[in-house]
Structures are given as structure tokens and as C-alpha cells.
Protein backbone atom coordinates (compact mmCIF):
# COMPACT_ATOMS: atom_id res chain seq x y z
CA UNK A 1 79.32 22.35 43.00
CA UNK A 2 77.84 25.73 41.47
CA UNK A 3 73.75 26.32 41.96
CA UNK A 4 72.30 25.43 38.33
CA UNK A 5 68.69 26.16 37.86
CA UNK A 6 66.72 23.81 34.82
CA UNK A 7 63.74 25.78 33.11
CA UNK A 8 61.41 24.69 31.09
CA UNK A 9 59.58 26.33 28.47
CA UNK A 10 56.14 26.41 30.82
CA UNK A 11 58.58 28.20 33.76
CA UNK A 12 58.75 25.79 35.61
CA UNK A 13 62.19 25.40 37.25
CA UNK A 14 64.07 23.04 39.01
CA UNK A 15 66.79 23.60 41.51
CA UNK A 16 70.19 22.06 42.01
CA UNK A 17 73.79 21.84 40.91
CA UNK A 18 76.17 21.36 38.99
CA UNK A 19 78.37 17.83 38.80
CA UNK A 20 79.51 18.19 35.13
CA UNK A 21 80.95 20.68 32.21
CA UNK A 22 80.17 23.99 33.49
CA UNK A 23 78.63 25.52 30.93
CA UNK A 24 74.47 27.18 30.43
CA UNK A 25 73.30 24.63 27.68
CA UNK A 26 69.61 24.12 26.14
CA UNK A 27 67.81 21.37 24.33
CA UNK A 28 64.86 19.20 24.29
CA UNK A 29 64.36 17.97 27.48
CA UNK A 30 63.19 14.24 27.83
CA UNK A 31 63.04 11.39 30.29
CA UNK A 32 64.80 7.77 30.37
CA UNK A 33 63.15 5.05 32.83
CA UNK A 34 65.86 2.26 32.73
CA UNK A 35 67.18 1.42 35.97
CA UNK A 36 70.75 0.61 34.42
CA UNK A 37 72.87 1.69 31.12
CA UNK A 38 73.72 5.40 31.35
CA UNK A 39 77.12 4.23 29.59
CA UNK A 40 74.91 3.29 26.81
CA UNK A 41 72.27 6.03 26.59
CA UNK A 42 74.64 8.73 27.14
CA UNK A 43 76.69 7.30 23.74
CA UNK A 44 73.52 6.86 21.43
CA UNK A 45 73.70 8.95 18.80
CA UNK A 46 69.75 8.96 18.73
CA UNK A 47 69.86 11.45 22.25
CA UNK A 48 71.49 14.35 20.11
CA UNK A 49 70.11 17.69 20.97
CA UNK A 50 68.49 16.52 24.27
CA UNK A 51 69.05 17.14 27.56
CA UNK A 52 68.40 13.62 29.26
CA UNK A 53 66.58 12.89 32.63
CA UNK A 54 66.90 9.57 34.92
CA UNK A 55 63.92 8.89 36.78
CA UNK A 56 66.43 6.24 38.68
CA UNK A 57 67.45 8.23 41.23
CA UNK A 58 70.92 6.99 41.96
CA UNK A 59 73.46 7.51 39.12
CA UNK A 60 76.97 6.91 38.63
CA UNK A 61 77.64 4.03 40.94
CA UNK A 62 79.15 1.81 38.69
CA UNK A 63 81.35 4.43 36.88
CA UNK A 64 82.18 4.69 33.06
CA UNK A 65 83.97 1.76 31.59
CA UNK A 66 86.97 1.95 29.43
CA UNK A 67 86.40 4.33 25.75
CA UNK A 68 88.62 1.86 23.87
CA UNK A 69 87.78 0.42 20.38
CA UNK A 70 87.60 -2.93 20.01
CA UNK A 71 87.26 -5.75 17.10
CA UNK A 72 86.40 -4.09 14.00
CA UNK A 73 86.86 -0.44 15.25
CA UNK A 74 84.32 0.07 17.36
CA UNK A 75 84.08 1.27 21.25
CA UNK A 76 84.06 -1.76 23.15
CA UNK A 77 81.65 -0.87 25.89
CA UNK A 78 79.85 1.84 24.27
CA UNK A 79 76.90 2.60 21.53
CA UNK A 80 79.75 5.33 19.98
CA UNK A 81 83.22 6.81 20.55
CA UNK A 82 81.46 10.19 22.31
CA UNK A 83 78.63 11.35 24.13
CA UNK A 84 75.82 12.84 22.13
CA UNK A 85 73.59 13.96 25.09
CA UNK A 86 73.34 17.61 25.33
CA UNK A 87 73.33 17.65 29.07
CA UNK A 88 72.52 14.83 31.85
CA UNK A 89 70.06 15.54 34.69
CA UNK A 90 69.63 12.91 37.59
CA UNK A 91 68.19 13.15 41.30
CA UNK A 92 71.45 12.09 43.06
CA UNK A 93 75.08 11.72 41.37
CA UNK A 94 77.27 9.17 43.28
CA UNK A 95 80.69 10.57 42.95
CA UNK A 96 82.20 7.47 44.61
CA UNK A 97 81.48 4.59 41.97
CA UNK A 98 82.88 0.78 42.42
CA UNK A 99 82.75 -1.74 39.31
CA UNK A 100 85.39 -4.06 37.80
CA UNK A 101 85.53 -2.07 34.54
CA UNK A 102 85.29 1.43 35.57
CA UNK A 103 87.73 3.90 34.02
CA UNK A 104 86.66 6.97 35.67
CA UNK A 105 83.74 8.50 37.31
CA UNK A 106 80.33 9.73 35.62
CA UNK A 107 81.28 13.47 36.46
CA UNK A 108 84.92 13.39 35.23
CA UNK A 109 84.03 12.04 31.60
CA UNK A 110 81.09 14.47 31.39
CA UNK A 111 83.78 17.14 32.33
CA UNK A 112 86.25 15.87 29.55
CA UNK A 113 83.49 15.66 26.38
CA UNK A 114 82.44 18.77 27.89
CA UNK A 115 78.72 17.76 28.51
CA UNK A 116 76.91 19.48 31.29
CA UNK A 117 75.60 17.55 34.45
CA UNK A 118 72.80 18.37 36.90
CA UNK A 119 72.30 17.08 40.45
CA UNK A 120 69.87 17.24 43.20
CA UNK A 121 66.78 17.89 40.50
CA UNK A 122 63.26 15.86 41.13
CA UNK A 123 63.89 13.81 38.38
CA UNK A 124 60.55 11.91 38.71
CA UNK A 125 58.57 15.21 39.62
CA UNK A 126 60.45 16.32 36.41
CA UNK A 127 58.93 13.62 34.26
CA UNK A 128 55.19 14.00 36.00
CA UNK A 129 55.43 17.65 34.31
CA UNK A 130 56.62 15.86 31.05
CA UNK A 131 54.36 13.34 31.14
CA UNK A 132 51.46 16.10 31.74
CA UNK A 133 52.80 19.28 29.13
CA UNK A 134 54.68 16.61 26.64
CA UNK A 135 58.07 17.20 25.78
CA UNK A 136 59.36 20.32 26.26
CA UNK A 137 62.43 22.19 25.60
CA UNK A 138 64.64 23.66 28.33
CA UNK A 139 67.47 25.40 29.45
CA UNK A 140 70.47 24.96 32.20
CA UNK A 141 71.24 28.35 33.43
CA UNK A 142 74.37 29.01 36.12
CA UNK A 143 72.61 31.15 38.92
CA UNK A 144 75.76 33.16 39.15
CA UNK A 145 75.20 33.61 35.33
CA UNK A 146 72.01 34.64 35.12
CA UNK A 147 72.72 36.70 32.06
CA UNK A 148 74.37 33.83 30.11
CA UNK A 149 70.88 32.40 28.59
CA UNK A 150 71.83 29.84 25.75
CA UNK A 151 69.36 29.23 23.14
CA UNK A 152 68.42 26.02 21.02
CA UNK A 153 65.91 24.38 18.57
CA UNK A 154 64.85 21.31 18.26
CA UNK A 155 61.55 21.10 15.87
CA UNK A 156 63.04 20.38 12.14
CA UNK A 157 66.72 19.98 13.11
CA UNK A 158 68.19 17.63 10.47
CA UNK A 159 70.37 16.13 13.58
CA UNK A 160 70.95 12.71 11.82
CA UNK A 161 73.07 15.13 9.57
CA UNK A 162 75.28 15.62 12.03
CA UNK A 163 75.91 12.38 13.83
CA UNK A 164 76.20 9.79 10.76
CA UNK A 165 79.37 9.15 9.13
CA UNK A 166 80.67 11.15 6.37
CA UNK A 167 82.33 8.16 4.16
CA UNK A 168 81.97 4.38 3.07
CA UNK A 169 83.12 2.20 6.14
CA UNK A 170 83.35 -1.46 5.69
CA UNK A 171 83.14 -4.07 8.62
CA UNK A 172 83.38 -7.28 7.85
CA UNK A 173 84.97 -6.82 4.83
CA UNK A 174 84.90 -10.08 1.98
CA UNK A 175 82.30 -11.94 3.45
CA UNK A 176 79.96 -14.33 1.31
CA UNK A 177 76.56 -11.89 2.20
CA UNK A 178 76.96 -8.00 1.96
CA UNK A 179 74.41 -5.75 3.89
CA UNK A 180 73.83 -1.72 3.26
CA UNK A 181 73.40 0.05 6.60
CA UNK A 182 72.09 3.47 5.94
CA UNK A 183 73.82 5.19 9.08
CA UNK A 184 71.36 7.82 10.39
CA UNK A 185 73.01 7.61 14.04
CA UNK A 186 73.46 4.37 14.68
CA UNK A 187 74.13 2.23 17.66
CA UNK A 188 77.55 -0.03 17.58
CA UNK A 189 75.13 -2.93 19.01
CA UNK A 190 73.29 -3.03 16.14
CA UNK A 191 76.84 -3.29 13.71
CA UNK A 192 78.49 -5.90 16.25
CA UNK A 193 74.20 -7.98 16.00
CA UNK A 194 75.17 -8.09 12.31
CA UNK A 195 78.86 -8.63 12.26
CA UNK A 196 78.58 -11.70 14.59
CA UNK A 197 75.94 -12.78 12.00
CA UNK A 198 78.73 -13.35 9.52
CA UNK A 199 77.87 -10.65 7.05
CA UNK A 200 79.64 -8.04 5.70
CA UNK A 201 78.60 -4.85 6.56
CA UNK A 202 78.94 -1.65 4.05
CA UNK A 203 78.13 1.26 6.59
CA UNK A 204 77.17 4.49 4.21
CA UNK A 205 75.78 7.98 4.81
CA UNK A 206 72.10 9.29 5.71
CA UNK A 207 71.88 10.88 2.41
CA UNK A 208 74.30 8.22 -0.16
CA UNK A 209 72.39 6.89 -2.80
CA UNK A 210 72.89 3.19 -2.35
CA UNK A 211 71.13 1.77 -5.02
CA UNK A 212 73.90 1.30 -7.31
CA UNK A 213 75.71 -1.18 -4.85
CA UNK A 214 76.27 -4.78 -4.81
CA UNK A 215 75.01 -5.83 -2.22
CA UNK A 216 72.54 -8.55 -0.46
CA UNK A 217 70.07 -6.79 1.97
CA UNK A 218 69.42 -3.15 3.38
CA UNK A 219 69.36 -2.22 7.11
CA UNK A 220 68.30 1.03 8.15
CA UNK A 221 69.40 2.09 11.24
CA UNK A 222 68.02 4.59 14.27
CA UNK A 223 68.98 8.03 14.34
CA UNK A 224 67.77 11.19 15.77
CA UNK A 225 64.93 14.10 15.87
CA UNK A 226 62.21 14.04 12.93
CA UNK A 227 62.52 11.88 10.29
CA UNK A 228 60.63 14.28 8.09
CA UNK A 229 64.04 15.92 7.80
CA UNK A 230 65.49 13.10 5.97
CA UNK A 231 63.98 13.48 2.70
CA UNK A 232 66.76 11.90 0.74
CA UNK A 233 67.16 9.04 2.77
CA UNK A 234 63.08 8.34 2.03
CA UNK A 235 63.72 8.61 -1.90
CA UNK A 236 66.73 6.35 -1.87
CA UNK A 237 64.78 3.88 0.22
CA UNK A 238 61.19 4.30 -2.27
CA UNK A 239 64.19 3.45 -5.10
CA UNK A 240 65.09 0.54 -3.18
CA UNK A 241 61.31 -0.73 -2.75
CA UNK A 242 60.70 0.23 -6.53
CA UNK A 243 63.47 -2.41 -7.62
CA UNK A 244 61.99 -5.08 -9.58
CA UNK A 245 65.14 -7.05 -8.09
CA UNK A 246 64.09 -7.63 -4.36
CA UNK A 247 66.13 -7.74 -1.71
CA UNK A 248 65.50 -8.25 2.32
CA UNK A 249 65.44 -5.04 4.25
CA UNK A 250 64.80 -4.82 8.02
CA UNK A 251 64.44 -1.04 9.98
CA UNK A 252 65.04 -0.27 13.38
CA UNK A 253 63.78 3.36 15.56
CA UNK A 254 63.88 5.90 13.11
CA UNK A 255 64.96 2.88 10.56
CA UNK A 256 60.79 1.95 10.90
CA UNK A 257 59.90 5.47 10.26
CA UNK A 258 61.59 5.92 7.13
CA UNK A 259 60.24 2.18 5.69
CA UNK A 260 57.39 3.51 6.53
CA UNK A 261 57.28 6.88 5.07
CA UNK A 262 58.78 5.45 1.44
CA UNK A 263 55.95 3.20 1.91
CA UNK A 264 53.96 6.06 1.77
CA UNK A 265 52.68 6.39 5.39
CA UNK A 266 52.84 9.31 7.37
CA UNK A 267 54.55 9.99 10.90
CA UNK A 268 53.51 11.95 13.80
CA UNK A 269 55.38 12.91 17.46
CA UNK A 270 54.50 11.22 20.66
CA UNK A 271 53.86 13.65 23.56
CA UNK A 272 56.77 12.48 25.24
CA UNK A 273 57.99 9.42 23.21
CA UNK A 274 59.21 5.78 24.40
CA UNK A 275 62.88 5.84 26.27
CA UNK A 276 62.86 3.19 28.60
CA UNK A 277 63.84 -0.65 29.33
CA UNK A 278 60.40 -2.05 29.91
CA UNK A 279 57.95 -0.87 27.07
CA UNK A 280 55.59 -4.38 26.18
CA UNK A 281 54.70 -5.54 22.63
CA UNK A 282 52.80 -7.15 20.89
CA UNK A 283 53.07 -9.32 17.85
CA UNK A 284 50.17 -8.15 15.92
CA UNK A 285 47.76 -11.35 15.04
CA UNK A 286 48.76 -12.81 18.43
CA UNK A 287 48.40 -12.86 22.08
CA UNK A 288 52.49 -12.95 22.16
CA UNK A 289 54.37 -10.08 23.69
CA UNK A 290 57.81 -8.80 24.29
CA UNK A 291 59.91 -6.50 27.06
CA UNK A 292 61.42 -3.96 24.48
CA UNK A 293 64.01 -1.16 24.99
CA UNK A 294 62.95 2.12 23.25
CA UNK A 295 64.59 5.64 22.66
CA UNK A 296 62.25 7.95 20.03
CA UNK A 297 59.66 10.88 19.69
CA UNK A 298 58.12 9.98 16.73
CA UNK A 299 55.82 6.76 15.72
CA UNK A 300 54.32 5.41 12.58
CA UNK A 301 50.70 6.71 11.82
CA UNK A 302 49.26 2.53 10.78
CA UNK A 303 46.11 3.98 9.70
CA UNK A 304 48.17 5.46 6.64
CA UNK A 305 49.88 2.35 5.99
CA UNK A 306 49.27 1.79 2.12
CA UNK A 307 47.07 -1.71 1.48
CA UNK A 308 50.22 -4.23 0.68
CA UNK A 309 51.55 -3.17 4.20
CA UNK A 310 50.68 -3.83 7.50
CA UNK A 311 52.08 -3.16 11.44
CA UNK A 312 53.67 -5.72 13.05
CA UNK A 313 54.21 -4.70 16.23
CA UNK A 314 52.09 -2.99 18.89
CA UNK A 315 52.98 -1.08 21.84
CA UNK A 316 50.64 -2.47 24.95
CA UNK A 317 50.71 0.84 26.70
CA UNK A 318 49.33 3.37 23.98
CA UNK A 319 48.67 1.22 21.40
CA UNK A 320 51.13 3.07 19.02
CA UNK A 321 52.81 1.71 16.06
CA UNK A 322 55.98 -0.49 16.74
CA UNK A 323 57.32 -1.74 13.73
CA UNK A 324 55.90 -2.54 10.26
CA UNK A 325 55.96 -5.46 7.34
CA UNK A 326 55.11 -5.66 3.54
CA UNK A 327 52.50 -8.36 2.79
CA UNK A 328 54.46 -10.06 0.48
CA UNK A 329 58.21 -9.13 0.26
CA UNK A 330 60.60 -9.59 3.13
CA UNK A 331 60.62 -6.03 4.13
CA UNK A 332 59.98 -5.47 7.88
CA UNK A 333 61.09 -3.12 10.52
CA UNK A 334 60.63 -2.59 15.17
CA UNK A 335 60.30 0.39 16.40
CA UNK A 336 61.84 -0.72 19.15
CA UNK A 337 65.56 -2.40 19.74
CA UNK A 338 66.31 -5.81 19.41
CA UNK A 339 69.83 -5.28 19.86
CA UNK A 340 69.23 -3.45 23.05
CA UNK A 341 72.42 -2.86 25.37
CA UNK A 342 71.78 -2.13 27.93
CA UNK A 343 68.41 -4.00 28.14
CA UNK A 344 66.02 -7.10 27.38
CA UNK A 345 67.07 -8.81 24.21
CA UNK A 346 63.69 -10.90 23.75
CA UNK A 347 63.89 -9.59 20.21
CA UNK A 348 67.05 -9.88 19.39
CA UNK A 349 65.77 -13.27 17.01
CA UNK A 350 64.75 -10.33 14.29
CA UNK A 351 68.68 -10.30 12.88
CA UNK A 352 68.14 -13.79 12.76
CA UNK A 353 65.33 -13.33 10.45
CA UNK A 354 66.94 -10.88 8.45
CA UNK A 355 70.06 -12.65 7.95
CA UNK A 356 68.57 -15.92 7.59
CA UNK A 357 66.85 -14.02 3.95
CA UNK A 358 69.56 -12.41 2.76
């Protein structure tokens, strides 16, 4: 293992080595508290651009299962077909891993999508800094490199460019409901949540201009960096709202950001954003709560919320914004993920809902 060294944009640095791609990479650098579900994390689109820190300390125990595509096309045990993490940093990397459906080891498949991996780092010292500065962006440098310095921006990327699909693809296909999914990076759990609903599912670009479509109901799906970047996707979806023909539409992550923004709200970054398995809301107008699973740097300003909408979720820590709903017509949207997998599912009755209008 080759001496890495990760440095922040402050200066501070962190020792230790390398278990991965070998290769000086840079990014945004953010932290994950789950316990369990790197498989998952590590394949969400939403991570793209970032280098990820586990505050668990021991990762890569259980392996990577199996990158084979299942019913429908899609990776069987995974949120995509790749990894979209720019780099993985974790306290201690167990290279000897034991599950029943483990493929290969954590470092191997970094080493094949060619996706640096850093060992022996203070990941929870890490996140104290984060947690302190905010987010920050950072840099994996090879000691024995120290002229190699990669460079990288994160701050008005249009990433969700890059990871959504480029063409039409139909799940699903013939039957009775249809359902638009405006693909901005999103997670196979939320397609197989919908499929299993009995719908058909018309997945279509960030930027295709839907509105001509037959179809029943819209889902807009997470994706990632700032959803002020994604100016077409907000017009299409104010077209959508503008329809005197109304039709259901539920929005999840950066799905609730860009309801809200064709609302008319406005959108702000958290100082180090929600990425864990244990982030509590609340239904707003209630004393009931729910154990969500969250992955995003941005949140929903309420206090812009035009007068025929109103939040609908709350987030029990900070009191941010976690998902929105129109007054009247069945147009509503969680920050969070219902569909979480890895993670609770106490949501996961909000497909329900949305199918149940369509």
C-alpha cells in the first residue's frame, strides 16, 4: 500500500494509504454515517464528484456482491451499473471480507472502475473538521507524487448532466398506468418501488421536455450537486404544474428541490448536508416522526414557499425542509428516501400514495 496524504482546502491533512485505483484525484469531500450499505452508496449516482468518508470505521467486511442486471435491466444488488464516487476514504479497510453474495473484495472493484481508495484516515476526526468548516473540497495526493496535484470543481457543476440517461427507456412497458421519471441520477430502488407497483415506467432525460407525453403521473427523481444548474428541468416541471389537465407528481432528493423551485421557492446549501441512515422527521401538523435515509447538500428554503404550498416534512435535527405539498393538487415530494436501500423504509408508504392517485 503506497502513503496517500488527503488535504483539504483549510490544510488540513490526513495521513494514510492507499487500498484502491492508484491515482491523485480531487472532489468535494463529504461524510456518510450509515453503519451498513457501501454497495449502495458507492453506486448512487447522487455521490458524483465527491470523495466519500465512512465514519464506520470498519469497511469492506462483507465484500461487493455480484454487478449483474436483473429483471427489467437493472443491477440486481446495486443503485447503478458503476460507481459514481470520486474516491472512498474509510478508517480501516478489511481486505479479508466473508458474505454469501460477495463477488470480490471492496479494494479489487475500486481497482477495476478505477476509483481511488484511502485507508488508515480518522474518518470521524475527518467529519468533526467537516462538521466545524462545512463541506469542503479536497485532494488525494501520492506522497511519492508530490508533484502530481489534480484539480476539481464542484460549485455550479451541472453533474446530473452527466450521470442521467441519454435516451427514452421504458420499464414496464404496456401497463394500464404510465409514469414520467425525469432521470436526474437516479437510484434503481426507486425504478424497481415503482415497477413492483404495477406501473409502467417511461424513464427520460434531465433536460427532455415531457409535456407532450401520454402519460399518468410525473416522478422526479434524485440526482446530484446544485439543482440551480438544472434550469430546464425547472421549466419543464413549471409547464407541468401550469397544465390545466392535472396529474399526480411526487419528488424525491433533488426531485423536492426542483418541485420546489418551479413552485417558485428558492434553495440554499447545507454546511455539510444530510448522508446518513438515521436522520428523524417529522410529519408537519403532527407529533409523528420517521427514521429516514438521506444523501444531499442542498434543502428547500420553506419560508419562500409560494401561499398554495406548504412543507411537509421536517428534519428533527436542524429543522430544515424535508419534502413539500401543494394545498390542493396531489403534488408532493421527501427530501429524504423512501425507497432507501440500504436503510429504514418507514416511508416507503409514499409510492403507495402516489400510485394509489395516478
Amino acid at each position: 500500500m503506497r502513503n496517500v496524504t488527503l488535504v483539504l482546502d483549510d490544510g488540513t491533512k490526513f495521513h494514510g494509504k492507499s487500498f484502491g485505483y492508484e491515482k491523485p484525484v480531487a472532489g468535494e469531500v463529504v461524510f456518510n454515517t450509515a453503519m451498513m450499505g457501501y454497495p449502495e452508496s458507492l453506486t448512487d449516482p447522487s455521490y458524483a464528484g465527491q470523495l466519500l468518508a465512512l465514519t464506520y470505521p470498519l469497511i469492506g467486511n462483507y465484500g461487493v456482491p455480484p454487478l449483474n442486471e436483473g429483471a427489467n435491466g437493472l443491477a440486481e444488488f446495486t443503485e447503478s451499473n458503476k460507481i459514481y464516487v470520486s474516491a472512498l476514504i474509510v478508517t480501516d479497510y478489511s481486505e479479508v471480507y466473508c458474505h454469501w453474495n460477495a463477488q470480490e473484495s471492496l479494494g479489487d472493484w475500486l481497482k477495476r472502475e478505477q476509483i481511488p481508495g484511502i485507508t488508515g484516515i480518522d474518518t470521524r476526526e475527518l467529519t468533526k473538521v467537516l462538521r466545524e468548516h462545512g463541506v469542503m473540497m479536497g485532494k488525494i495526493i501520492f506522497d511519492d507524487e508530490p508533484e502530481n496535484i489534480p484539480e476539481a470543481e464542484y460549485a455550479g457543476v451541472n453533474f446530473v448532466s452527466e450521470v442521467s440517461c441519454k435516451e427514452i427507456i421504458h420499464y414496464n412497458k404496456g401497463a394500464e398506468k404510465k409514469v414520467v421519471l425525469v432521470d436526474c441520477g437516479v437510484k434503481n430502488n426507486i425504478i424497481r418501488s415503482l415497477i413492483r407497483r404495477g406501473v409502467e415506467v417511461i424513464r427520460v432525460p434531465w433536460n427532455y421536455d415531457f409535456n407532450e407525453m401520454d402519460f399518468d403521473g410525473l416522478f422526479l427523481a434524485n440526482g446530484p450537486g446544485d439543482p440551480d444548474t438544472c434550469a430546464e428541468t425547472v421549466e419543464n416541471i413549471r409547464k407541468f404544474l401550469n397544465n390545466p389537465k392535472v396529474r399526480p407528481c411526487m419528488g424525491i432528493c433533488m426531485g423536492n428541490q426542483l418541485l420546489s423551485k418551479a413552485a417558485g421557492a428558492s434553495i440554499y446549501k447545507l454546511k455539510y448536508g444530510h448522508r446518513s441512515h438515521n436522520q428523524p422527521v417529522r410529519l408537519v401538523g403532527s407529533t409523528q416522526c420517521f427514521v429516514t435515509t438521506q444523501n444531499h447538500g442542498y434543502a428547500v428554503d420553506s419560508t419562500t414557499l409560494p401561499a398554495e404550498w406548504e412543507p411537509l416534512y421536517i428534519n428533527m435535527n436542524d429543522g430544515s425542509n424535508e419534502g413539500v405539498r401543494h394545498k390542493t393538487n396531489p403534488w408532493f415530494s421527501a427530501q429524504f428516501h423512501p425507497e432507501a436501500c440500504s436503510g429504514p423504509v418507514d416511508t416507503y408508504f409514499m409510492f403507495d400514495e402516489f400510485v394509489n392517485l395516478l
